[in-house]
N, C-alpha and C. Protein backbone atom coordinates (compact mmCIF):
# COMPACT_ATOMS: atom_id res chain seq x y z
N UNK A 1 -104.38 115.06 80.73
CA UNK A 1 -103.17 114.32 81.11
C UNK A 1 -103.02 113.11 80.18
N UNK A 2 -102.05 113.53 79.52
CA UNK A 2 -101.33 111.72 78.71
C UNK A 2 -100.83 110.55 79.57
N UNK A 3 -101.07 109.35 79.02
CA UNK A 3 -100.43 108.47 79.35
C UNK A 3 -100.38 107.25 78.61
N UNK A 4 -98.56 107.22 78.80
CA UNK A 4 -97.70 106.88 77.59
C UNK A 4 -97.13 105.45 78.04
N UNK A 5 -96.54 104.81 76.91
CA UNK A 5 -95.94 103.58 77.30
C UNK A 5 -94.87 103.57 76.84
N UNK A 6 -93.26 103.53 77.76
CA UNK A 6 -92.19 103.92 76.94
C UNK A 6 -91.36 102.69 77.19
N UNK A 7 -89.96 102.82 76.61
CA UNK A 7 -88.64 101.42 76.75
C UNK A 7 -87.75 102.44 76.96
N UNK A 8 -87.03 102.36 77.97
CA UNK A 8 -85.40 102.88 78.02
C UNK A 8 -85.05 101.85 78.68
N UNK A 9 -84.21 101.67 77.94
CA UNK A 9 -82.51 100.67 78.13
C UNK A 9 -83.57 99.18 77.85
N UNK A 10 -84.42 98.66 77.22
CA UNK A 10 -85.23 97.63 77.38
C UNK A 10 -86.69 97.21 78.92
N UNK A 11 -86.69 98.54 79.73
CA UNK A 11 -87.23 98.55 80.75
C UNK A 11 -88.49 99.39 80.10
N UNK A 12 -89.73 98.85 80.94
CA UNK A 12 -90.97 99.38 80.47
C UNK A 12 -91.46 100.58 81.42
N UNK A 13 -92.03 101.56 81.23
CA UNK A 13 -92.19 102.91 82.13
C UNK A 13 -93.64 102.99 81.10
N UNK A 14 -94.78 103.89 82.54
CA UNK A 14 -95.64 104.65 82.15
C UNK A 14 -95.84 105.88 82.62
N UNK A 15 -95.99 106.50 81.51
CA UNK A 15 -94.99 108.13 81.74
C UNK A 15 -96.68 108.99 81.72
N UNK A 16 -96.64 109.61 82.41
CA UNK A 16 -97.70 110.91 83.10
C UNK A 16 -97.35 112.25 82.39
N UNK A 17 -98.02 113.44 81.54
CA UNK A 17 -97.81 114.42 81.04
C UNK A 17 -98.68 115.26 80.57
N UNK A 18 -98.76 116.92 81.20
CA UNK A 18 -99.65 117.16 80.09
C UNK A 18 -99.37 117.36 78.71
N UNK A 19 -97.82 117.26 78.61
CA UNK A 19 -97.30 117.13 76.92
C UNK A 19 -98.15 116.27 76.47
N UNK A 20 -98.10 116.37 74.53
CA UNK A 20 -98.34 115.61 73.14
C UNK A 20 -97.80 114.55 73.74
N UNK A 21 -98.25 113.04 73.58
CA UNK A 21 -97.65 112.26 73.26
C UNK A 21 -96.62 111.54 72.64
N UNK A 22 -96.41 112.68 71.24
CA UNK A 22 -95.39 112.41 70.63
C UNK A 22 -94.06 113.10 71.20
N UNK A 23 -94.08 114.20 71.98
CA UNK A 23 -93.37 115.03 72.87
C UNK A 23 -92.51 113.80 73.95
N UNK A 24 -93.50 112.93 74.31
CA UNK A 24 -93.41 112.14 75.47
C UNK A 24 -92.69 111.33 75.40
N UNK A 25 -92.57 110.57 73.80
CA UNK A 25 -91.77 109.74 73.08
C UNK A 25 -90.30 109.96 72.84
N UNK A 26 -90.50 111.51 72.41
CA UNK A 26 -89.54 111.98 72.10
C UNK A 26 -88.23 112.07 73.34
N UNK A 27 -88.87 112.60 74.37
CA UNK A 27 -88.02 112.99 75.45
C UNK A 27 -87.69 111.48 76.00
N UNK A 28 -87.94 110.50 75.84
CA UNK A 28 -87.81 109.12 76.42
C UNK A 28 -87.23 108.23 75.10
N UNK A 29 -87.11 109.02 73.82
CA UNK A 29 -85.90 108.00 73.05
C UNK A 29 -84.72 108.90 73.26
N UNK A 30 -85.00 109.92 73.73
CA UNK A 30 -83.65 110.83 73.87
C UNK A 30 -82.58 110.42 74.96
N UNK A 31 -83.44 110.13 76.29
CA UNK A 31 -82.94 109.50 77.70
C UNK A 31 -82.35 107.96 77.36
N UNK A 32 -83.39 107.28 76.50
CA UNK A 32 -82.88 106.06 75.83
C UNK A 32 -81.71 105.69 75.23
N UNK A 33 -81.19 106.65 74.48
CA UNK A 33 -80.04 107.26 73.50
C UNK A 33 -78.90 107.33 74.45
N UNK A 34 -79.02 108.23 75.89
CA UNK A 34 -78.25 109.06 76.64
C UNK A 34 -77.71 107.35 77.36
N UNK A 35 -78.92 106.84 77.82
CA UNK A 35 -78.16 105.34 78.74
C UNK A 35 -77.66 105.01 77.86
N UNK A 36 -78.34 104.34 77.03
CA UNK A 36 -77.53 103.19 76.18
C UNK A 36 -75.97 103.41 75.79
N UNK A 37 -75.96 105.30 75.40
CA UNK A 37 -74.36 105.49 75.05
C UNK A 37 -73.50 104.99 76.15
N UNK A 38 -73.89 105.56 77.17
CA UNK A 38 -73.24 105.07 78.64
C UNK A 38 -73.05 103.88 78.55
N UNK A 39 -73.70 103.49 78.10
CA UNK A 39 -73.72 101.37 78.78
C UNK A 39 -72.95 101.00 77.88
N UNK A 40 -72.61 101.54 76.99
CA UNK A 40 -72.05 100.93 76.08
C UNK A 40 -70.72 101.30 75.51
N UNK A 41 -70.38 102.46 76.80
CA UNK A 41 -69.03 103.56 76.71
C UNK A 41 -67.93 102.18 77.93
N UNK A 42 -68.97 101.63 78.52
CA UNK A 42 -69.03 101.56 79.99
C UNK A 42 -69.98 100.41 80.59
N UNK A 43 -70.05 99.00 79.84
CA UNK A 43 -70.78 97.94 80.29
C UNK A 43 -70.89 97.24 81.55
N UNK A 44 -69.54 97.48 82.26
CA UNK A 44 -69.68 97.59 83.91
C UNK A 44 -70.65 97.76 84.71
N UNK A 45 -70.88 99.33 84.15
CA UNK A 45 -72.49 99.47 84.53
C UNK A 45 -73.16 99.79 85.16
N UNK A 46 -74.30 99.56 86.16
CA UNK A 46 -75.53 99.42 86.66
C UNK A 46 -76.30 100.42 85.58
N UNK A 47 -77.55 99.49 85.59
CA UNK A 47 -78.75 100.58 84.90
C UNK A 47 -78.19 102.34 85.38
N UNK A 48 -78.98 102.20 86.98
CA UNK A 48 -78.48 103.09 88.14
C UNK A 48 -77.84 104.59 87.83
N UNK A 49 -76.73 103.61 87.54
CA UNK A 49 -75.14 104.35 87.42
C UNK A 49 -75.38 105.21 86.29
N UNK A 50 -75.97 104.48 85.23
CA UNK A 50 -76.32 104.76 83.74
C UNK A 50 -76.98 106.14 84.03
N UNK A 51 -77.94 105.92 84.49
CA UNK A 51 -79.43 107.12 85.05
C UNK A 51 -78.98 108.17 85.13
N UNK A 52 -77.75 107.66 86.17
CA UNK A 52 -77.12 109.15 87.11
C UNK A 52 -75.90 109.86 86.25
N UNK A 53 -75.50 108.99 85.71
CA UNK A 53 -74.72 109.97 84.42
C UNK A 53 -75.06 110.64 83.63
N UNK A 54 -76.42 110.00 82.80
CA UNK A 54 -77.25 110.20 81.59
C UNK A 54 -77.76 111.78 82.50
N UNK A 55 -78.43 111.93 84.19
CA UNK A 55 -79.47 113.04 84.20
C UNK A 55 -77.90 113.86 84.28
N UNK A 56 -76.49 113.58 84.64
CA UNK A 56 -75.53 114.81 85.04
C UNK A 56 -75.09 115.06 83.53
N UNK A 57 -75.44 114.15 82.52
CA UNK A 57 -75.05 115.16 80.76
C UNK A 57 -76.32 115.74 80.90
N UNK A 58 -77.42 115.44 81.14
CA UNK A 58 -78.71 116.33 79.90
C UNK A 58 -78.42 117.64 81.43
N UNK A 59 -78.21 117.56 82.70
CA UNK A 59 -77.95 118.88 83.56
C UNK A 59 -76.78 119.49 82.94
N UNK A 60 -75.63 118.99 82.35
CA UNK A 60 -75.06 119.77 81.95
C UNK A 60 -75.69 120.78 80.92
N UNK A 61 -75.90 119.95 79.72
CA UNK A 61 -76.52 120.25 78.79
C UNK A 61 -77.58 121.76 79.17
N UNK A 62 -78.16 121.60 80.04
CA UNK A 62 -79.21 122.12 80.05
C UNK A 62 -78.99 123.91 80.76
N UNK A 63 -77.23 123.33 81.53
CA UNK A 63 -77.07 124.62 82.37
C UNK A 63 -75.84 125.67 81.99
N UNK A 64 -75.39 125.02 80.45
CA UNK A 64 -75.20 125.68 79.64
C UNK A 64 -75.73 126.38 78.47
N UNK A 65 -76.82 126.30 77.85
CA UNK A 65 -78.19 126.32 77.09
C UNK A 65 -78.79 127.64 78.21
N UNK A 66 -78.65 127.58 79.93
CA UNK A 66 -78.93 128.80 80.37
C UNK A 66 -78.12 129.95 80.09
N UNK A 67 -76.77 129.82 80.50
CA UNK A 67 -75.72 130.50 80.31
C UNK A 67 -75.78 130.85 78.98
N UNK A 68 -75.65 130.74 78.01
CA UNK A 68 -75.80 131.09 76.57
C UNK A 68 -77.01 131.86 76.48
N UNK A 69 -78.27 131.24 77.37
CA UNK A 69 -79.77 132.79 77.18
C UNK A 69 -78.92 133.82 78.10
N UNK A 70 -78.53 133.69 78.84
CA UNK A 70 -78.48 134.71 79.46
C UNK A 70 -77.52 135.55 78.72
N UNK A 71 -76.39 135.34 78.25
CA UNK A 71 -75.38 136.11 77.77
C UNK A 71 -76.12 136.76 76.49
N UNK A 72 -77.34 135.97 75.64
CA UNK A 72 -77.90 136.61 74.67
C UNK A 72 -78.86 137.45 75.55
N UNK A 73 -79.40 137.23 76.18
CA UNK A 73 -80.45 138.03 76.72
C UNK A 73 -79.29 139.80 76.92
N UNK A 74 -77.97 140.11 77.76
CA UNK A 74 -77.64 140.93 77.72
C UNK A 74 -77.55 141.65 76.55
N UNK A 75 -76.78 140.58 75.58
CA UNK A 75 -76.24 141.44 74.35
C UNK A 75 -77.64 142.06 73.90
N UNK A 76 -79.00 141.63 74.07
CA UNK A 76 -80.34 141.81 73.48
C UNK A 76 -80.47 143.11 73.97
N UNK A 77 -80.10 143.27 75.51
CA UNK A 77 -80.17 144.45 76.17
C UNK A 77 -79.38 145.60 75.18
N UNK A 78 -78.12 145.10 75.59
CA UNK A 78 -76.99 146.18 75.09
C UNK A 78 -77.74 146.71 73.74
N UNK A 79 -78.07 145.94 73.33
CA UNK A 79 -78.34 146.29 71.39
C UNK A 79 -79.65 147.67 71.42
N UNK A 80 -80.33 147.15 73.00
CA UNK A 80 -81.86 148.16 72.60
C UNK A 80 -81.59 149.69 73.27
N UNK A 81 -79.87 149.47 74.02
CA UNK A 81 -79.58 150.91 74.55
C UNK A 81 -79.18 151.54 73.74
N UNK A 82 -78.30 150.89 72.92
CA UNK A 82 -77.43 151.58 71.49
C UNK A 82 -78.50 152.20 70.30
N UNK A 83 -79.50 151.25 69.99
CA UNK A 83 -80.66 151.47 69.39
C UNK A 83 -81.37 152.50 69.72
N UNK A 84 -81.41 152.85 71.37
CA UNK A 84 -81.87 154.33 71.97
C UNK A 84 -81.39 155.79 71.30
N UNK A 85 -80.05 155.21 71.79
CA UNK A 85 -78.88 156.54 71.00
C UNK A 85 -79.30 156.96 69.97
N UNK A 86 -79.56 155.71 69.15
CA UNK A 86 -79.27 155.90 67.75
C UNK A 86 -80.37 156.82 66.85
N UNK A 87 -81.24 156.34 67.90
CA UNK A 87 -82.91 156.78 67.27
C UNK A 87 -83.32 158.34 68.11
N UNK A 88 -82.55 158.73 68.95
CA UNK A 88 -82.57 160.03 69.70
C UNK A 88 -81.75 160.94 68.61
N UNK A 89 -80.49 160.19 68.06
CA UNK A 89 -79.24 161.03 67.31
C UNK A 89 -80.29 161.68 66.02
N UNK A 90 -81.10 160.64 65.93
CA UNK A 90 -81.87 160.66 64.26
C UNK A 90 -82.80 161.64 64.63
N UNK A 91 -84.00 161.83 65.95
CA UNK A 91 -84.83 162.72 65.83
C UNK A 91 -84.42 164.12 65.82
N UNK A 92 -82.67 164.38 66.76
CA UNK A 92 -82.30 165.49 66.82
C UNK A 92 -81.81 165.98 65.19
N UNK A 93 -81.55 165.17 64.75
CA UNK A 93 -80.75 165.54 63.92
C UNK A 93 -82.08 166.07 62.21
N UNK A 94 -83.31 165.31 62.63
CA UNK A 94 -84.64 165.63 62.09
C UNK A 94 -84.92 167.34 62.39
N UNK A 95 -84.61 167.27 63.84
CA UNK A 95 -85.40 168.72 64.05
C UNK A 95 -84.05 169.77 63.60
N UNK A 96 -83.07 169.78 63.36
CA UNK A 96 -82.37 170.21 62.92
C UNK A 96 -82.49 170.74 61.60
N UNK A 97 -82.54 169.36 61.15
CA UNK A 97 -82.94 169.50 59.44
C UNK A 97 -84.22 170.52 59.00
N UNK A 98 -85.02 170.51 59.80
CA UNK A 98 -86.36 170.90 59.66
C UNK A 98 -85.75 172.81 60.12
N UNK A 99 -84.91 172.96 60.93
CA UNK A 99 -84.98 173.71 61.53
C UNK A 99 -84.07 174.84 60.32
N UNK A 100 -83.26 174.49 59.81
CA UNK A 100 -82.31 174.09 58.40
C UNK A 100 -83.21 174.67 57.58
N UNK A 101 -84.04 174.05 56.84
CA UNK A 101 -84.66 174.02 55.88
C UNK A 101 -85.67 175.57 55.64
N UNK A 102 -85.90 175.17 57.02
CA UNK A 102 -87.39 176.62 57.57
C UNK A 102 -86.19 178.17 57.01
N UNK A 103 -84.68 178.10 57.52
CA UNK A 103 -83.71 179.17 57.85
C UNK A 103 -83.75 179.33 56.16
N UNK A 104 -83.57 178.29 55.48
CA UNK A 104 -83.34 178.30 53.75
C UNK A 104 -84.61 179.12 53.52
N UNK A 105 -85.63 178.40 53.44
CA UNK A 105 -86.74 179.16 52.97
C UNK A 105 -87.07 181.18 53.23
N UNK A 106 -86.73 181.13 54.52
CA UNK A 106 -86.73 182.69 54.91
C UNK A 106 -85.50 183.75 54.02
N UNK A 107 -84.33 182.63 53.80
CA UNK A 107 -83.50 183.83 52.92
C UNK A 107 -83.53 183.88 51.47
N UNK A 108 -84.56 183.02 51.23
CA UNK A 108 -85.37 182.74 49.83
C UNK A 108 -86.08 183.97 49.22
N UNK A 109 -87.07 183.92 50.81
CA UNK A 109 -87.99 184.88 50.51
C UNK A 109 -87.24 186.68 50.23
N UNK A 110 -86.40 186.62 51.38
CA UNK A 110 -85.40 187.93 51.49
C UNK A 110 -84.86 187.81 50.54
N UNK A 111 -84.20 187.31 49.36
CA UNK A 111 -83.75 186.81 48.49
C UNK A 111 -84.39 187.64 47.47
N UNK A 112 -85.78 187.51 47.24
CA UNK A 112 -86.92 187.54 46.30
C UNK A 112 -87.29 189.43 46.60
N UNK A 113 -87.39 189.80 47.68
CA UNK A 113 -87.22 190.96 48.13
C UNK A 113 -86.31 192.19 47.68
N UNK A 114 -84.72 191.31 47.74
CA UNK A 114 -83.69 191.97 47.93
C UNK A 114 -83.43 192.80 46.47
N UNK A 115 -83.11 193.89 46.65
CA UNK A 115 -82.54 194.98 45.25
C UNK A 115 -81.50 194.97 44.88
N UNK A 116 -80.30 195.10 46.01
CA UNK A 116 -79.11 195.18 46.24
C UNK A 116 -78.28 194.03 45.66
N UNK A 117 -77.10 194.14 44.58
CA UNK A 117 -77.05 192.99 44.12
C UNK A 117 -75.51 192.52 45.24
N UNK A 118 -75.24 193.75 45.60
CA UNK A 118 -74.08 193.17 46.65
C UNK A 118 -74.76 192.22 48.23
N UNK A 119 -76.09 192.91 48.52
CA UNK A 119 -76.51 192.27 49.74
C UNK A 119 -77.44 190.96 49.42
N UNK A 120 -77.69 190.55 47.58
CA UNK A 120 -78.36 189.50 47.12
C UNK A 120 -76.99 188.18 47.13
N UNK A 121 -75.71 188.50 46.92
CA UNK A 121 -74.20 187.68 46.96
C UNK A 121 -74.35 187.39 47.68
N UNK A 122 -74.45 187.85 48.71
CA UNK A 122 -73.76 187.52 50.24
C UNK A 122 -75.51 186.47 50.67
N UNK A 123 -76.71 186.92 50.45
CA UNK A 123 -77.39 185.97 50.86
C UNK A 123 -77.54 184.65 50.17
N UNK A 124 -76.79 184.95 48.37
CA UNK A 124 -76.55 183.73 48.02
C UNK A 124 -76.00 183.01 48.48
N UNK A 125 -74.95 183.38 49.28
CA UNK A 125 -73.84 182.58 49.51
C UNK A 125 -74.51 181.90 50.98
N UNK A 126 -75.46 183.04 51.90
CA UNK A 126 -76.02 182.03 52.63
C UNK A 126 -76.35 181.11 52.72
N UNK A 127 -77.35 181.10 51.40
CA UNK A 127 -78.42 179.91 51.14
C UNK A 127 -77.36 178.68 50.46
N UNK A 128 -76.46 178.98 50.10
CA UNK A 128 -75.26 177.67 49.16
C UNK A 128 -74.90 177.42 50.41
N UNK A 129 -74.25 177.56 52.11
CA UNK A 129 -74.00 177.33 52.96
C UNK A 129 -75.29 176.80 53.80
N UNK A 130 -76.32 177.14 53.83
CA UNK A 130 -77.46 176.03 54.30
C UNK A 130 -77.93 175.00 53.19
N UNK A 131 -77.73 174.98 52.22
CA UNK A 131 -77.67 173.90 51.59
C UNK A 131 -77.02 173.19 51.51
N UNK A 132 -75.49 173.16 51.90
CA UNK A 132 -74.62 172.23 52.23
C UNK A 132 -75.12 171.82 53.53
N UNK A 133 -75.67 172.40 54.15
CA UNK A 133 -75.56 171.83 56.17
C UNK A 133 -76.60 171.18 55.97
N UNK A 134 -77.84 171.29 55.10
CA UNK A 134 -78.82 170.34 54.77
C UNK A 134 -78.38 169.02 54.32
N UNK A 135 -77.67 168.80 53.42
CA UNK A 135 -77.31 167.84 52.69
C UNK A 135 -76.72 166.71 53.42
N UNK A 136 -75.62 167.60 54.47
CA UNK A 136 -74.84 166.55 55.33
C UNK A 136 -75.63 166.30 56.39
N UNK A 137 -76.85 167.39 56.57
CA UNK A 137 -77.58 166.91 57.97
C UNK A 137 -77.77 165.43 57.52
N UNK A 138 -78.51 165.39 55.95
CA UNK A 138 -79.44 164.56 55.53
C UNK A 138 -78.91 163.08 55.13
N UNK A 139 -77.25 163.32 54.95
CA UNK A 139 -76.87 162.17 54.87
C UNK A 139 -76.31 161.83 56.36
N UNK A 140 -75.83 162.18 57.25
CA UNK A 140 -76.07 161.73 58.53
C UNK A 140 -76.89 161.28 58.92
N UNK A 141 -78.38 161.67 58.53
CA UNK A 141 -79.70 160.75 59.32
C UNK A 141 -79.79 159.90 58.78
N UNK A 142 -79.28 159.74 56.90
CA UNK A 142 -79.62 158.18 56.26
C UNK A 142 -78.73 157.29 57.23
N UNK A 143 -77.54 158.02 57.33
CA UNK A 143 -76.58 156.94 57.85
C UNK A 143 -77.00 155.83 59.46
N UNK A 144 -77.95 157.01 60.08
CA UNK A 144 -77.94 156.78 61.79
C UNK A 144 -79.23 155.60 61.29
N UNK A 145 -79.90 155.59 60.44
CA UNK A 145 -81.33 155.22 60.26
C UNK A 145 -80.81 153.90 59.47
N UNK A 146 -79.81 153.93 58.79
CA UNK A 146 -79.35 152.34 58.31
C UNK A 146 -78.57 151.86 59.37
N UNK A 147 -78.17 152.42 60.25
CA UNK A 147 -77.34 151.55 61.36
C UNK A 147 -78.62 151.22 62.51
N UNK A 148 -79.33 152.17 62.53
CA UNK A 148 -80.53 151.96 63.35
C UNK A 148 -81.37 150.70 62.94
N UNK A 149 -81.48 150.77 61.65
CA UNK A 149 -82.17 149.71 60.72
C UNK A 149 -81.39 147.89 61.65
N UNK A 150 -80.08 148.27 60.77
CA UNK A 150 -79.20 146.97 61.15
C UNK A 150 -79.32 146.60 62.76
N UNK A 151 -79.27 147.33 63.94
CA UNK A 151 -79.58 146.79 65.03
C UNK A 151 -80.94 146.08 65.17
N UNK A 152 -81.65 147.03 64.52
CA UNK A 152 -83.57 146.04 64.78
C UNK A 152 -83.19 144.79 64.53
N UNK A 153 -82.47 144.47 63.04
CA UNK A 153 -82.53 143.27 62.75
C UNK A 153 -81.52 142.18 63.84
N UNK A 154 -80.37 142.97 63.99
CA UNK A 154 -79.78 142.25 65.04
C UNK A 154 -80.38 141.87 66.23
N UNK A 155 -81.16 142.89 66.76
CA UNK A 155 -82.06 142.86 68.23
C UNK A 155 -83.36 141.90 68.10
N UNK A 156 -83.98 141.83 66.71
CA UNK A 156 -84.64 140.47 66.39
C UNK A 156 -83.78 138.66 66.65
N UNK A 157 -82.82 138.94 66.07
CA UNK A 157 -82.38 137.64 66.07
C UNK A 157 -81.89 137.12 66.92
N UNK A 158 -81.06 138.27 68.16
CA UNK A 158 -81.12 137.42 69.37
C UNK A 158 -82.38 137.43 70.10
N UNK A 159 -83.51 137.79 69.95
CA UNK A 159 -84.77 137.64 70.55
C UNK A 159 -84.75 136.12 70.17
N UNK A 160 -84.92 136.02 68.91
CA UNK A 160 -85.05 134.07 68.58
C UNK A 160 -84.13 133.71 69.25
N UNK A 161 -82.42 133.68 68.95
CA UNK A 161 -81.87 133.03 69.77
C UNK A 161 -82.18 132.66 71.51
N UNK A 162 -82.51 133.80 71.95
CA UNK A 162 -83.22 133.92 73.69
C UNK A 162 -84.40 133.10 73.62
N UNK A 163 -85.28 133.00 72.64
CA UNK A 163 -86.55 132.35 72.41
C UNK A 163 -85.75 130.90 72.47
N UNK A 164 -85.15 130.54 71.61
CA UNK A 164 -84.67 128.95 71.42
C UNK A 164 -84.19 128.78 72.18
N UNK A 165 -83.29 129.30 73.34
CA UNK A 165 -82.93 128.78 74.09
C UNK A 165 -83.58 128.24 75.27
N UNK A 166 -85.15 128.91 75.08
CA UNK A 166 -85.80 128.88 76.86
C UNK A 166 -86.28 127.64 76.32
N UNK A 167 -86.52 127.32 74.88
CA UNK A 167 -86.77 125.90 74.60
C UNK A 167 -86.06 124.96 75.04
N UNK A 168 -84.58 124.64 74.45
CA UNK A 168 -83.96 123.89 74.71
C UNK A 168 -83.68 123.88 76.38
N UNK A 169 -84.00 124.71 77.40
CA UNK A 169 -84.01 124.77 78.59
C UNK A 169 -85.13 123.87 79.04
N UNK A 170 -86.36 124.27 78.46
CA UNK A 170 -87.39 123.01 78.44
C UNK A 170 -87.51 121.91 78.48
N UNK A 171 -86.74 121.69 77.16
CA UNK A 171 -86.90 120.13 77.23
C UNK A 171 -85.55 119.18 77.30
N UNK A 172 -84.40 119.94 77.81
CA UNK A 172 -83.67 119.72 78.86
C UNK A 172 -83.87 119.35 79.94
N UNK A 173 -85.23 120.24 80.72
CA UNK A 173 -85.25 119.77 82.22
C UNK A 173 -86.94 118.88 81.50
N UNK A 174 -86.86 118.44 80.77
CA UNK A 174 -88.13 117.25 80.88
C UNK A 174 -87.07 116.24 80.69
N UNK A 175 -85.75 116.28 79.98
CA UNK A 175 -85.20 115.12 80.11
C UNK A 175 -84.51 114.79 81.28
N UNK A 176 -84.39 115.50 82.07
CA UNK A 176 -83.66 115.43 83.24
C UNK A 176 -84.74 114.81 83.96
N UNK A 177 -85.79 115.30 83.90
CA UNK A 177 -87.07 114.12 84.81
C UNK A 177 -87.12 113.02 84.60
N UNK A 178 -87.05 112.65 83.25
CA UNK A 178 -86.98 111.32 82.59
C UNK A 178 -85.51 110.63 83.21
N UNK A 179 -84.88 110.95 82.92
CA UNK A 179 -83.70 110.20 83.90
C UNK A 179 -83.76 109.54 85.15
N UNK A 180 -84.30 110.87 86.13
CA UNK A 180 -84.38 110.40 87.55
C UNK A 180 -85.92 109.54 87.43
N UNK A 181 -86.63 109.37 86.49
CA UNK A 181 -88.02 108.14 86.46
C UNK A 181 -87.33 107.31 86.29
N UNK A 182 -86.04 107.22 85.73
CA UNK A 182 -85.39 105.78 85.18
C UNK A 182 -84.58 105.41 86.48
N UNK A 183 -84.36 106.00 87.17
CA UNK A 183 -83.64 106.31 88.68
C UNK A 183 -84.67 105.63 89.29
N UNK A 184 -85.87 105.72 89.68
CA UNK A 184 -86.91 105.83 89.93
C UNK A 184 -87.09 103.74 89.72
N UNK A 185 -87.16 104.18 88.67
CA UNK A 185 -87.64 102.30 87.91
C UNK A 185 -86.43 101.32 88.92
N UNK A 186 -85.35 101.96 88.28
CA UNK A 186 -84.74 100.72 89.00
C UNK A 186 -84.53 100.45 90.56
N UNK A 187 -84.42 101.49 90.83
CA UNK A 187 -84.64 101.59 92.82
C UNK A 187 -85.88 100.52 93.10
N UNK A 188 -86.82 100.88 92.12
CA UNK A 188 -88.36 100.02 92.66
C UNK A 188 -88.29 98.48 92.36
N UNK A 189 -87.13 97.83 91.38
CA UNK A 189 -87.47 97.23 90.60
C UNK A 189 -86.38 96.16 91.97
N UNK A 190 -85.31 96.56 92.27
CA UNK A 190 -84.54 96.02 93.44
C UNK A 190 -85.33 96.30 94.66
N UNK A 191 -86.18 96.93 94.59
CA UNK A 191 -87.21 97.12 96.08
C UNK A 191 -88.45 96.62 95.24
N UNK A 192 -89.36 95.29 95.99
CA UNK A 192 -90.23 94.95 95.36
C UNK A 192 -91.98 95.63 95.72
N UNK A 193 -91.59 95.61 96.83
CA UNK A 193 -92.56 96.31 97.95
C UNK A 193 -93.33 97.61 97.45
N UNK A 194 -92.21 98.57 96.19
CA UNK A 194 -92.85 99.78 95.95
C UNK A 194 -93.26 99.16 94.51
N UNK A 195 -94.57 100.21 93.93
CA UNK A 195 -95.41 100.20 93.31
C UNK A 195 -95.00 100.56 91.86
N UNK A 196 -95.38 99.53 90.91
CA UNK A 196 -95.05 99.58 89.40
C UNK A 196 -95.07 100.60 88.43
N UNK A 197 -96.08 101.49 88.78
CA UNK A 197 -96.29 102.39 87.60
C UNK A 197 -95.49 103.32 88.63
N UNK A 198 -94.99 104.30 87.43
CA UNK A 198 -94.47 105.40 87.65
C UNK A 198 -95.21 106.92 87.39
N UNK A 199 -95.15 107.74 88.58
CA UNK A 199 -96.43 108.73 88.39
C UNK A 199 -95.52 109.76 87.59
């Protein structure tokens, strides 16, 4: 457990965490930042008043930052069903090819067999017709396998985006604590009776 010595708005706080210290700083020049704009949007005032504005921006802040994971979190979804398709379209379209290829080879061999130069035409012409259905099998699977490709990468990057956001959800709601400690300070500070440090 840290323990820190901070200033918001010129008021002294000792702040409790198992965060870095420098973490601790951080989230308490941020809250610092948040009053002071207030106080200074708005010198009227109370510390108080300040507190309770400053924790209803960083709650805003913080419950839009959800809304945004979540809407990435779906699209993350959507991307790994399409990605399903895509990678089912490719194996069928593998065993196809394979299945293709095996049919070429057999009228190869019959081919190699054959005497007949009228029944050798007509299997030429087979094998020039599975070699076309090969070709397009084969550029269909490049195609499904570069679009397949492009979703991974898409389905990576909203993973980070979903990742950054559970951050900024983080230390959103550490600044939102920090607020209501500053809530906290001044309630105690007009009540003398309660106790200085802040847990």
């Amino acid at each position: 457990m840290n323990v820190v010595t901070v200033f918001i708005n010129g008021i002294e706080y000792n702040l409790k965490g198992d965060e870095q210290e420098e973490y601790l700083h951080k989230v308490a020049s941020y809250v610092d930042k948040k009053v002071k704009n207030i106080l200074e949007n708005n010198s009227k005032l109370s510390t108080s008043s300040a507190a309770i504005l400053s924790a209803l921006n960083v709650a805003d802040d913080m419950l839009k930052v959800q809304e945004s994971n979540e809407q990435l979190s779906k699209q993350a979804e959507e991307l790994k069903k399409v990605a399903k398709v895509y990678e089912d379209q490719i194996n069928s379209l593998k065993k196809q090819l394979k299945y293709t290829e095996e049919l070429n080879e057999e009228f190869k061999e019959k081919l190699k067999k054959a005497g007949d130069s009228k029944e050798l035409k007509e299997k030429n012409k087979n094998i020039e017709k599975l070699e076309e259905e090969i070709k397009i099998i084969k550029e269909t699977t490049q195609k499904y396998i570069k679009e397949n490709t492009k979703l991974i990468g898409e389905n990576k990057e909203l993973k980070f985006q979903v990742q950054s956001g559970k951050y900024k959800i983080i230390d959103l709601q550490h600044k939102l604590i920090e607020n209501q400690i500053n809530l906290a300070k001044e309630k105690k500070q007009k009540n003398p009776l309660l106790n200085k440090d802040i847990r």
